[in-house]
Protein backbone atom coordinates (compact mmCIF):
# COMPACT_ATOMS: atom_id res chain seq x y z
CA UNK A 1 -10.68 -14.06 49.20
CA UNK A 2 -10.19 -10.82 47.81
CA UNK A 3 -6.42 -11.04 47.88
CA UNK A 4 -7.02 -14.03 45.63
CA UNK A 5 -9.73 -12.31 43.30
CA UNK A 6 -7.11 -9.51 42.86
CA UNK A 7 -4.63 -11.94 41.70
CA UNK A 8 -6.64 -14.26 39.65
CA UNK A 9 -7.95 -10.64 37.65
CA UNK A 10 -4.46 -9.30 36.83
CA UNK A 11 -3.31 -12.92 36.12
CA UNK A 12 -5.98 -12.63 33.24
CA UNK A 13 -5.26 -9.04 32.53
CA UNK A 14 -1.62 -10.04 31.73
CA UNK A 15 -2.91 -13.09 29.82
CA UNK A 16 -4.98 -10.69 27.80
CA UNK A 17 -2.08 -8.20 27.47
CA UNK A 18 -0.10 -10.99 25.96
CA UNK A 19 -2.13 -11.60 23.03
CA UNK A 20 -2.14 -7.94 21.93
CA UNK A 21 0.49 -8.17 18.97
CA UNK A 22 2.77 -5.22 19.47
CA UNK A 23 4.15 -3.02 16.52
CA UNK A 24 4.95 0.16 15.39
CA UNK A 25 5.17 3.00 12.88
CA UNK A 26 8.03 4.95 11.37
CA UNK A 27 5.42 7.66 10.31
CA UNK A 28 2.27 9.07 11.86
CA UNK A 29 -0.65 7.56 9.49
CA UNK A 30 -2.94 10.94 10.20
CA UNK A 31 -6.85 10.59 11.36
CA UNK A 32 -8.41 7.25 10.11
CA UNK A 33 -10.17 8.50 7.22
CA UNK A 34 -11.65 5.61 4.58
CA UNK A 35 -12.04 8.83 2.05
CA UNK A 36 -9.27 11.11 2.28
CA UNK A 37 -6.79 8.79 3.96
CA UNK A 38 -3.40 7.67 2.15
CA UNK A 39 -0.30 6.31 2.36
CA UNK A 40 1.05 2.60 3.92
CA UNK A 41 0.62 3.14 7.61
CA UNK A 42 -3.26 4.40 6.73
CA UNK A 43 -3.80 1.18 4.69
CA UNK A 44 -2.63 -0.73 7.33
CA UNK A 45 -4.98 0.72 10.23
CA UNK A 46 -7.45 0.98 7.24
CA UNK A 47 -7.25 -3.37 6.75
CA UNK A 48 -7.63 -3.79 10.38
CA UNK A 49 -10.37 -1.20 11.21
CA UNK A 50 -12.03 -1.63 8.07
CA UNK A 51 -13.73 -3.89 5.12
CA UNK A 52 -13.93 -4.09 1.47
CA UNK A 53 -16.86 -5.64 -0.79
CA UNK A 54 -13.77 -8.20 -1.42
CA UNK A 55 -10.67 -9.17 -0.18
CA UNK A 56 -7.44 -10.39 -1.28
CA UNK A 57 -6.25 -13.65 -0.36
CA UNK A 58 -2.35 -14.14 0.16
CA UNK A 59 -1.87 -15.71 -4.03
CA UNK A 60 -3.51 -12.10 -4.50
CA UNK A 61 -6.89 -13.67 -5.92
CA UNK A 62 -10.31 -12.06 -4.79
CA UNK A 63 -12.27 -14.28 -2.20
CA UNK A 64 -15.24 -13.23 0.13
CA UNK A 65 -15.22 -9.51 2.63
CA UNK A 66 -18.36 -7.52 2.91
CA UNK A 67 -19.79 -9.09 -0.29
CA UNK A 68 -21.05 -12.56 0.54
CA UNK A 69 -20.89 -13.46 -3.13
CA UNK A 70 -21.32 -11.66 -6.43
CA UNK A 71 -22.10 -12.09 -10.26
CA UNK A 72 -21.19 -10.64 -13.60
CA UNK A 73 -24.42 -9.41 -15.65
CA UNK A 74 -23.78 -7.56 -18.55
CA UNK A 75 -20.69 -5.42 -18.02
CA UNK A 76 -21.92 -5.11 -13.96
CA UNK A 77 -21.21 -6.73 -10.99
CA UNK A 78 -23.46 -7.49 -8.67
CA UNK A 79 -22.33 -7.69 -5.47
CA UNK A 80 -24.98 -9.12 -2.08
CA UNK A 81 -23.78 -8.27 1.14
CA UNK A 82 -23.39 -10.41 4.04
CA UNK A 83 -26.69 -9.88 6.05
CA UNK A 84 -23.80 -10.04 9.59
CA UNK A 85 -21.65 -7.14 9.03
CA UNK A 86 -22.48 -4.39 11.33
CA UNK A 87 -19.80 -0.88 12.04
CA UNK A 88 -18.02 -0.06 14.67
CA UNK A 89 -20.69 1.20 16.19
CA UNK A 90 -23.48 -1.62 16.00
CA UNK A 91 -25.61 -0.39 12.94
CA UNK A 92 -25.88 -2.96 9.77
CA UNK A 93 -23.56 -2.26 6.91
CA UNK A 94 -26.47 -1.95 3.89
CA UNK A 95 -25.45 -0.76 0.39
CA UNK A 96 -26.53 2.59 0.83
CA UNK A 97 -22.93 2.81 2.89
CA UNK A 98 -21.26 1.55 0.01
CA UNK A 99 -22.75 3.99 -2.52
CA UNK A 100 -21.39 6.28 -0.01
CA UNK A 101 -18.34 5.55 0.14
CA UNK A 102 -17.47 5.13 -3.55
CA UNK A 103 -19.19 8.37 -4.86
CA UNK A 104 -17.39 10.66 -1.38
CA UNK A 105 -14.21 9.28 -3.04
CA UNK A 106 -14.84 10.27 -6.85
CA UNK A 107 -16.34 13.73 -5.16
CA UNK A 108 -13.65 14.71 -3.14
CA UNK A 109 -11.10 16.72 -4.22
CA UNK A 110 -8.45 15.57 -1.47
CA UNK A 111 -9.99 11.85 -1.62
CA UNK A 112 -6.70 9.44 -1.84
CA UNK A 113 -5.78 9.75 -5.26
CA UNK A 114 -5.33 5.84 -5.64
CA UNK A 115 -9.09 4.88 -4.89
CA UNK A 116 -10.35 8.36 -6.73
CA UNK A 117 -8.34 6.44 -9.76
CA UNK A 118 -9.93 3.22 -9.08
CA UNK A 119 -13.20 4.54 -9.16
CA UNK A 120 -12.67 6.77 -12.42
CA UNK A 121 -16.00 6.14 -14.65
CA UNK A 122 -17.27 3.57 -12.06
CA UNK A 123 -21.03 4.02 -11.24
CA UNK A 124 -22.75 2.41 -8.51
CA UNK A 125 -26.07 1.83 -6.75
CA UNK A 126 -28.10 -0.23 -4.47
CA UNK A 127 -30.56 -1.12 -2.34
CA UNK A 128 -30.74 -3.17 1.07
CA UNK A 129 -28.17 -5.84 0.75
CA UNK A 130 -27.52 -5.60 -3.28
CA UNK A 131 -24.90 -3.40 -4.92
CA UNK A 132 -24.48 -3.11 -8.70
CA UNK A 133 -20.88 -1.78 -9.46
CA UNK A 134 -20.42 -0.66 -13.25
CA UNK A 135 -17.20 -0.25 -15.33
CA UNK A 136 -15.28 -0.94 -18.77
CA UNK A 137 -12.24 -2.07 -16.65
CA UNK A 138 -11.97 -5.83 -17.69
CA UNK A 139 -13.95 -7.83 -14.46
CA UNK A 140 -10.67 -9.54 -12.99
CA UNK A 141 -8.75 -6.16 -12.35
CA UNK A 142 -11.75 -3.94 -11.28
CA UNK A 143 -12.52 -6.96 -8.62
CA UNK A 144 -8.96 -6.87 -6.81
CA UNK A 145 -8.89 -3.25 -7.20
CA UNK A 146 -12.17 -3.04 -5.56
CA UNK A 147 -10.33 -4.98 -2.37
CA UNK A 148 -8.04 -1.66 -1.78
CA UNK A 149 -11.53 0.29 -1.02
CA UNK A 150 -12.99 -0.35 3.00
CA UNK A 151 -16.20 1.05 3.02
CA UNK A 152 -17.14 3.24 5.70
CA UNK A 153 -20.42 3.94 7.03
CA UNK A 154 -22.89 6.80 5.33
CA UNK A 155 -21.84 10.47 6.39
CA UNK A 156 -19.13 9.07 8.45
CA UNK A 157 -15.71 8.50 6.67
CA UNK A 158 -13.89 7.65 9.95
CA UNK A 159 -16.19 4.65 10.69
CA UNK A 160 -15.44 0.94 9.23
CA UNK A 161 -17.17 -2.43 9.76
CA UNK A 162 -13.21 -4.17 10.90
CA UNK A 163 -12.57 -6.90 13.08
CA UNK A 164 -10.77 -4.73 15.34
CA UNK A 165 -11.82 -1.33 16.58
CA UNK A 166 -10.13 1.76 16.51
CA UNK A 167 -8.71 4.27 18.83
CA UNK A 168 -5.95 7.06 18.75
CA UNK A 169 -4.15 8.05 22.03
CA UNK A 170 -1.72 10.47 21.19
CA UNK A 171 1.66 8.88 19.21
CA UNK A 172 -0.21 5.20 20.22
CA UNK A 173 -2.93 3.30 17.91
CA UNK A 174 -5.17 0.56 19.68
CA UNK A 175 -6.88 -1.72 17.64
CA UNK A 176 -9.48 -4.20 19.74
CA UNK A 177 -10.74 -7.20 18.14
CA UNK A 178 -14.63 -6.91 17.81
CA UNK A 179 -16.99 -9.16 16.91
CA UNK A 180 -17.10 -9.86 13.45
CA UNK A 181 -17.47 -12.43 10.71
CA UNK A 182 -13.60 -13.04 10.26
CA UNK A 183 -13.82 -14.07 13.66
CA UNK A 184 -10.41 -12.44 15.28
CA UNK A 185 -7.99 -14.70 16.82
CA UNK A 186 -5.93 -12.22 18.64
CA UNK A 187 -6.98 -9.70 21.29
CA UNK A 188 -5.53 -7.02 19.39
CA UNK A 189 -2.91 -4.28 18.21
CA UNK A 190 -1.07 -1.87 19.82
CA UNK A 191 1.09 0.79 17.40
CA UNK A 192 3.42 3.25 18.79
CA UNK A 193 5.66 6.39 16.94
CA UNK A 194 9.27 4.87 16.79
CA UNK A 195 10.37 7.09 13.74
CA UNK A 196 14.38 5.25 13.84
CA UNK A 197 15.42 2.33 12.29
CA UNK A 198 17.62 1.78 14.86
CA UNK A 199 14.98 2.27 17.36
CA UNK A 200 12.81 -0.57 15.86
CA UNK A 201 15.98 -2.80 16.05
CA UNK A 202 16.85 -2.27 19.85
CA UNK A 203 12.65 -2.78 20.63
CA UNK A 204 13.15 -6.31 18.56
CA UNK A 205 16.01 -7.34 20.27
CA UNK A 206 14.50 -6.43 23.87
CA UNK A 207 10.85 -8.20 23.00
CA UNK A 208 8.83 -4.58 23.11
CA UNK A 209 7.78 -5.75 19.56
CA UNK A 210 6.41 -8.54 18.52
CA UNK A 211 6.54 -7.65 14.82
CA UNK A 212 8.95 -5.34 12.80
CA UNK A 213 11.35 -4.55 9.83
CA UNK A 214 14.64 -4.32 11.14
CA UNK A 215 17.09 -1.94 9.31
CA UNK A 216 18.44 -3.44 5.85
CA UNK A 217 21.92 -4.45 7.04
CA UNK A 218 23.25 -8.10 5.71
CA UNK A 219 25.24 -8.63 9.19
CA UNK A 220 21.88 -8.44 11.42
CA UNK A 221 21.32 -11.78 13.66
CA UNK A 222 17.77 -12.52 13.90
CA UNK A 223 16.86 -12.87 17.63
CA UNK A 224 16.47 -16.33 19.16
CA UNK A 225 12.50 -15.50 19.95
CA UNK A 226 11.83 -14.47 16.44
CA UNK A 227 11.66 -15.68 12.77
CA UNK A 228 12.47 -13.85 10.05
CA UNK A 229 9.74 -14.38 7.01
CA UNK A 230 11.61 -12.61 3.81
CA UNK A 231 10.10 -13.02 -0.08
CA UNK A 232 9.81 -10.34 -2.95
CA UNK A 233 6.70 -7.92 -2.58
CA UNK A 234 5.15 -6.00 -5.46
CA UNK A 235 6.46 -3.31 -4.19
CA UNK A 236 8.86 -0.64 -5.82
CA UNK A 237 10.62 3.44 -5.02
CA UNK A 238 9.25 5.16 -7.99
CA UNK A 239 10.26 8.94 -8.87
CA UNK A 240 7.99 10.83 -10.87
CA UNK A 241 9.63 13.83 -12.79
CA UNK A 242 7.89 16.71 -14.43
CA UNK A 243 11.24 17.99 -15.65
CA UNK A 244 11.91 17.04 -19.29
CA UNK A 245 14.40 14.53 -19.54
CA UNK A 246 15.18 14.58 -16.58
CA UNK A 247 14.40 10.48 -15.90
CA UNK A 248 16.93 9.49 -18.40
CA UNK A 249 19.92 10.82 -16.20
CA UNK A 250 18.37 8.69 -13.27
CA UNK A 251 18.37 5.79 -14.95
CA UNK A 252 21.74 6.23 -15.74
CA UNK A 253 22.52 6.78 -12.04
CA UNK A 254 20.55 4.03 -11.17
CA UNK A 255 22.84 1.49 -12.27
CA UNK A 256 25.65 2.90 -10.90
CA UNK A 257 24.34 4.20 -7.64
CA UNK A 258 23.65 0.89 -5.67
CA UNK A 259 26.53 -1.62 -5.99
CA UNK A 260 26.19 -5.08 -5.13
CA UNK A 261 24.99 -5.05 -1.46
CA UNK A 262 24.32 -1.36 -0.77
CA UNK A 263 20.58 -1.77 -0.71
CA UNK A 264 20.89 -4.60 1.86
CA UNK A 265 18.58 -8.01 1.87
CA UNK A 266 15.69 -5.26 1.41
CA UNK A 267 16.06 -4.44 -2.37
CA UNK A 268 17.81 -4.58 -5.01
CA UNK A 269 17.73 -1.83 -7.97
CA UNK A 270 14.83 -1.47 -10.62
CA UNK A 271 16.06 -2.98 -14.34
CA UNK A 272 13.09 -1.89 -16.04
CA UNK A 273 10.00 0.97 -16.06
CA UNK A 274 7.20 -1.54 -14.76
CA UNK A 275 7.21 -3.95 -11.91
CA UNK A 276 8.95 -7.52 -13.11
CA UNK A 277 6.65 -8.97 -10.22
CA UNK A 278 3.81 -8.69 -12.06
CA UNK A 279 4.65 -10.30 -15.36
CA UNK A 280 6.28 -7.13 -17.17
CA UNK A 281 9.72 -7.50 -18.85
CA UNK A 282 12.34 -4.93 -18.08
CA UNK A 283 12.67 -2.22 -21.20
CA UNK A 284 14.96 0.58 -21.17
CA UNK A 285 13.99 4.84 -21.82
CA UNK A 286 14.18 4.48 -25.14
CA UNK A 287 14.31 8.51 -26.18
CA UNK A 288 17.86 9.64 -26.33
CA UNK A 289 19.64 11.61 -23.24
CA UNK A 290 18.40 15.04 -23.12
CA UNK A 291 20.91 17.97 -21.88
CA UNK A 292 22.23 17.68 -18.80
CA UNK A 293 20.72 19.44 -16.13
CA UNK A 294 22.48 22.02 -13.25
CA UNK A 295 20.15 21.24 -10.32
CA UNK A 296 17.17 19.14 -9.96
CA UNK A 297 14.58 19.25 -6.53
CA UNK A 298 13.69 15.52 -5.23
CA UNK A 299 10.58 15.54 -2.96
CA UNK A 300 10.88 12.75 -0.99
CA UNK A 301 8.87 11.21 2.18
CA UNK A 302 10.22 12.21 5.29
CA UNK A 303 10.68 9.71 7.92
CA UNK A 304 12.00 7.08 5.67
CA UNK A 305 15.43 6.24 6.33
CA UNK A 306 15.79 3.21 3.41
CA UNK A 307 14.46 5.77 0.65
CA UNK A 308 16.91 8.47 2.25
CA UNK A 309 19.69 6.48 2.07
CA UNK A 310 18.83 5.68 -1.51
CA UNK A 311 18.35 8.79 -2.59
CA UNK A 312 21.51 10.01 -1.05
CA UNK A 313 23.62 7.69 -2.99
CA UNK A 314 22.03 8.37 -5.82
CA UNK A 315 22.97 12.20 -5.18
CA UNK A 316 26.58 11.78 -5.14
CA UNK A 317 26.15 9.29 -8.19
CA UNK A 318 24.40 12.57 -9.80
CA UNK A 319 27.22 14.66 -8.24
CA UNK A 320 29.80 12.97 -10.50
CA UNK A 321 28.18 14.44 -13.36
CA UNK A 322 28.43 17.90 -11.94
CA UNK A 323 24.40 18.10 -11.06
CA UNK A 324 22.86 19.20 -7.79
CA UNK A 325 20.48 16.71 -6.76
CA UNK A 326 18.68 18.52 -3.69
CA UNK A 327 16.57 16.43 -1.74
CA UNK A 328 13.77 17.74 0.34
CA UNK A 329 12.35 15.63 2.82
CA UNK A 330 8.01 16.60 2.52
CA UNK A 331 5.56 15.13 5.02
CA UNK A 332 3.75 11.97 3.83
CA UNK A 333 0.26 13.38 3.12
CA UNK A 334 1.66 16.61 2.00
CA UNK A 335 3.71 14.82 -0.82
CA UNK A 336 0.52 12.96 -2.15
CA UNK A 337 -1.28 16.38 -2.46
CA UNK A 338 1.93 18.26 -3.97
CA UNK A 339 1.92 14.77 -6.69
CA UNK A 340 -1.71 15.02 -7.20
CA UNK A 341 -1.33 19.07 -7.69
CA UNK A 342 1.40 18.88 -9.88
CA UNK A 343 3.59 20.78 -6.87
CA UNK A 344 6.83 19.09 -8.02
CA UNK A 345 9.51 18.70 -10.33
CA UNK A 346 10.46 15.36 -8.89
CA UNK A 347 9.16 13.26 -6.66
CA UNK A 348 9.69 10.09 -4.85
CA UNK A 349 7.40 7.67 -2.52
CA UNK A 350 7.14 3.75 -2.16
CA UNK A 351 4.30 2.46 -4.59
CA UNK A 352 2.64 -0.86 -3.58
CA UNK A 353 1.10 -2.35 -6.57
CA UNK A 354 -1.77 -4.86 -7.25
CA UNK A 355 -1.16 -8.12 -7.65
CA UNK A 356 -2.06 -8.25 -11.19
CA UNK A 357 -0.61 -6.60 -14.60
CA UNK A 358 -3.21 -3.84 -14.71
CA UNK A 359 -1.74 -1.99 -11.46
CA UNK A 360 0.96 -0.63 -14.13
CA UNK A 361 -1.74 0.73 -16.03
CA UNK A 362 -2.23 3.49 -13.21
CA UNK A 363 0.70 5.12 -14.41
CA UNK A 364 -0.93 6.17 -17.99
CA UNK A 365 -4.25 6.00 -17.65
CA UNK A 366 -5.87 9.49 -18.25
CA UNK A 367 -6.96 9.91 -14.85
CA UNK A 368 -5.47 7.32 -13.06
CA UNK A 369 -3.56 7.08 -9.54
CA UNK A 370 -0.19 7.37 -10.69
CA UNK A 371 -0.99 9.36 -13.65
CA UNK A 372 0.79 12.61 -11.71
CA UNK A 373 2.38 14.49 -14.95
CA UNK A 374 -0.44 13.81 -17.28
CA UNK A 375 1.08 11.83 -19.16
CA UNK A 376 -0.72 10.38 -23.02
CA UNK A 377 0.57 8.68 -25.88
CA UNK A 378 -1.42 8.59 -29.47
CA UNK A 379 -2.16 5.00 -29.36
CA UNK A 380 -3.17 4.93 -25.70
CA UNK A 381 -6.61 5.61 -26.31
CA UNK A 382 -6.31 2.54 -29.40
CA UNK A 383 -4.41 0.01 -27.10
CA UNK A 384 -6.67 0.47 -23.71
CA UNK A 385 -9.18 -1.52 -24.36
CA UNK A 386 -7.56 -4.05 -26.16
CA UNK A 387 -5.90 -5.08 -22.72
CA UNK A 388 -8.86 -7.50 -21.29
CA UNK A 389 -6.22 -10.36 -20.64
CA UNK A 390 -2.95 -10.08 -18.80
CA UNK A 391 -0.84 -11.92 -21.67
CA UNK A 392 -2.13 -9.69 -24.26
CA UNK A 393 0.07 -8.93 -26.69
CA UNK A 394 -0.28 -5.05 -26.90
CA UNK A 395 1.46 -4.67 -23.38
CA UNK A 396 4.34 -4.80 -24.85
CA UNK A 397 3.13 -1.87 -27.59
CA UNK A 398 2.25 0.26 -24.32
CA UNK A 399 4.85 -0.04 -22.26
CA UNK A 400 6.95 0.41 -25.48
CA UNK A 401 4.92 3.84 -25.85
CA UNK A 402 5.54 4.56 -22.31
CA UNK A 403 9.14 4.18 -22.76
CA UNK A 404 9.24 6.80 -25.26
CA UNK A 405 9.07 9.57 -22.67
CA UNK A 406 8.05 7.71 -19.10
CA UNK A 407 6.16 9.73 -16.27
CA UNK A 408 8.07 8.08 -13.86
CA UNK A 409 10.94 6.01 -13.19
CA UNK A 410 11.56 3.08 -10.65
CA UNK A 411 15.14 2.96 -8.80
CA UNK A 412 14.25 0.05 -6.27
CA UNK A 413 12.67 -3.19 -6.32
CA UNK A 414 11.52 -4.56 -2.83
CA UNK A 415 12.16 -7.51 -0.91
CA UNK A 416 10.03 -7.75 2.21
CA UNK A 417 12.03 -8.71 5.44
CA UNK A 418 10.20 -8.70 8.93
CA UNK A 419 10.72 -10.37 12.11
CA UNK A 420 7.89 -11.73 13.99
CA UNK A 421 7.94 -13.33 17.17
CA UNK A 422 8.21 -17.22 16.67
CA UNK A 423 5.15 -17.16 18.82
CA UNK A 424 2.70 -16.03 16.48
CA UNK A 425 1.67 -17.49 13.32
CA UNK A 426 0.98 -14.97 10.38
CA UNK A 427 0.49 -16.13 7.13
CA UNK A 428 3.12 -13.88 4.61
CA UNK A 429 2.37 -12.50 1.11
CA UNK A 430 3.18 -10.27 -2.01
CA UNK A 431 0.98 -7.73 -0.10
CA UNK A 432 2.83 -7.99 3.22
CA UNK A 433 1.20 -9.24 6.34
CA UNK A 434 -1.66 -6.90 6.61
CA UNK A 435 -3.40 -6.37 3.55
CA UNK A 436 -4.43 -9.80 2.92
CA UNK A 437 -8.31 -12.04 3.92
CA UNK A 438 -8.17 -12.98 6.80
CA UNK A 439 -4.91 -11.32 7.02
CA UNK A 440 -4.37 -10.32 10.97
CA UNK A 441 -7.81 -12.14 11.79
CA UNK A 442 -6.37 -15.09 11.27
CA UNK A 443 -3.33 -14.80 13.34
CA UNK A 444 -2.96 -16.65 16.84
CA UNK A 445 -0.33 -17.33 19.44
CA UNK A 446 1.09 -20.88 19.93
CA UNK A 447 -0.04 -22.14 23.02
């Protein structure tokens, strides 16, 4: 009887075990922190371990998280929480956690510099399950900006209100599904360091993975047990420079650095200043070449072999023209602090964007996100609030301005490309496979 006990448990142990989806990370993401933490592999274990008032479903529109519903009164919104949502540790989230949250963010100096943006001249408050959330940003963008903020509990920025639960055990991340309104449909995530490309590829091929991003290589045969889901993602390799003129000469690398194929099924180079995905046209720098420069320092995330290899074509493209382009490989959360102190002269990191025209106003707003060389224009202050719709004709005028003498400069417009076991159904988007409502929740294995 025990013999068979023993056997019927680790029959459902393995059961269990196979409905963990099983993935991994090129870079460590750093302590879950819903204040300070940044970068892609944080937003990810930030989606799963966390909530937002509102969520984004995969067409990028806002739909239902922590706020149950909400209303516009005057230039407010007023959000009411779902009276069900409770933290990872049991206790109710109330509003109090979401005044919290935003004000630790627009407080903290070394808060993520893309939700201290999105919160510029927000005010909030709140009571019990009510939350008034106050801004001039027009009500459509500040509502799916307000999806990239999970709200952690009062006095404790490592604690969300997720569907899964969190744990660290050194280079592996366990998420648990938990109880919770989205109602989880798989057991859970397990994340482990496999920094190399190449790595990723061999754990697809043997089944270690049951999701990944296999190295950008036309010739790659997608393994019988997997599917490969592939569409274009607002998503873009942007260098900031805060050498003058230096952006023009890029640009003119830039269209010779990547010929036809180079980049893989994974991208294909930038045509413009401002993401095409989101409704902008391409325009050209229009300010004339400046003098050539000797040597020029690229900061670039370390880790990431597809920006590497970029940026290393794009070196001997700049070599031609007899300048040094020296790359320097800087750890992820130490680039966004040299960008937000000003620590560069250039500077280059993968930028997911909204899904909506105003995410390209982060690069010239006075204090916003991706604002990093301070970067004005006379009219900006005139042509700001004139953008309340996203076909409004005075885009054009500002990214016109911008073009003039541009903060930064894309070189590579994404294409996502990920393999996921044929067994599991995940719903795709412009946003990738995590950040979406239900996103992960909603997943399930085929029977």
């Amino acid at each position: 009887m025990k013999r068979l006990l023993f056997a019927l448990l680790a029959s459902l142990a393995l059961a269990a075990q196979g409905r963990i989806v099983e993935e991994s990370f090129q870079r460590d993401p750093g302590p879950l922190d819903f204040v300070r933490g940044e970068g892609h592999e944080q937003a990810i274990l930030q989606a799963l371990a966390g909530d937002a008032l509102v969520g984004l479903d995969t067409k990028g529109s806002p739909v239902p998280r922590l706020a149950l519903s909400w209303r516009l009164q005057g230039n407010s919104l007023r959000f009411r929480l779902r009276a069900d949502a409770t933290f990872a540790d049991g206790s109710p989230v109330r509003a109090e956690d979401v005044v919290w949250t935003y004000q630790a963010i627009q407080s903290d100096p070394e808060a993520g510099p893309t939700k201290r943006g999105i919160l510029d001249a927000v005010l909030v408050s709140g009571s019990g399950q009510e939350v008034r959330v106050t801004s001039p940003k027009p009500v459509e963008r500040l509502l799916r900006e307000l999806g990239r903020i999970p709200i952690a509990r009062k006095g404790a920025a490592a604690l969300g209100s997720g569907p899964f639960l969190y744990e660290r055990k050194g280079d592996e991340w366990f998420l648990k599904a938990r109880p919770h309104f989205l109602h989880p449909r798989v057991a859970g995530f397990h994340f482990r360091m496999i920094p190399d490309e190449n790595g990723i590829l061999d754990a697809l091929r043997k089944g270690w993975l049951h999701i990944g991003v296999p190295p950008a290589r036309k010739e790659l045969a997608v393994p019988p047990a997997f599917r490969e889901i592939r569409q274009p993602i607002h998503a873009q390799v942007v260098v900031w420079s805060r050498w003058k003129g230096a952006l023009g000469w890029l640009e003119r690398w830039r269209a010779e650095a990547f010929p036809e194929g180079f980049l893989g099924v994974k991208g294909r180079p930038s045509r413009g200043l401002w993401p095409e995905t989101l409704g902008h046209p391409p325009m050209a720098i229009s300010s004339p070449l400046g003098a050539r420069p000797d040597r020029l320092e690229l900061q670039y995330t370390a880790g990431d072999d597809y920006v590497q290899k970029a940026l290393m074509a794009l070196r001997a493209r700049a070599a031609k023209d007899r300048v040094e382009l020296d790359l320097q490989p800087v750890e992820a959360g130490l680039i966004f602090r040299n960008l937000t102190e000003g620590k560069f002269q250039l500077a280059c990191v993968t930028v997911l964007f909204d899904p909506h025209p105003w995410s390209a106003l982060e690069y010239v707003e006075p204090k916003g996100p991706m604002n990093f060389t301070g970067w004005t224009h006379p009219k900006l202050a005139a042509l700001l609030p004139r953008l309340r719709a996203a076909d409004a004709p005075q885009w054009r005028e500002l990214q016109k301005a911008w073009s003039e003498d541009p903060g930064a400069l894309p070189l590579v417009d994404f294409t996502s490309v990920v393999w996921v076991d044929a067994r599991l159904e995940a719903a795709p988007s412009p946003l990738g496979l995590y950040l979406t409502t239900p996103g992960p929740s909603a997943w399930r294995w085929k029977q």
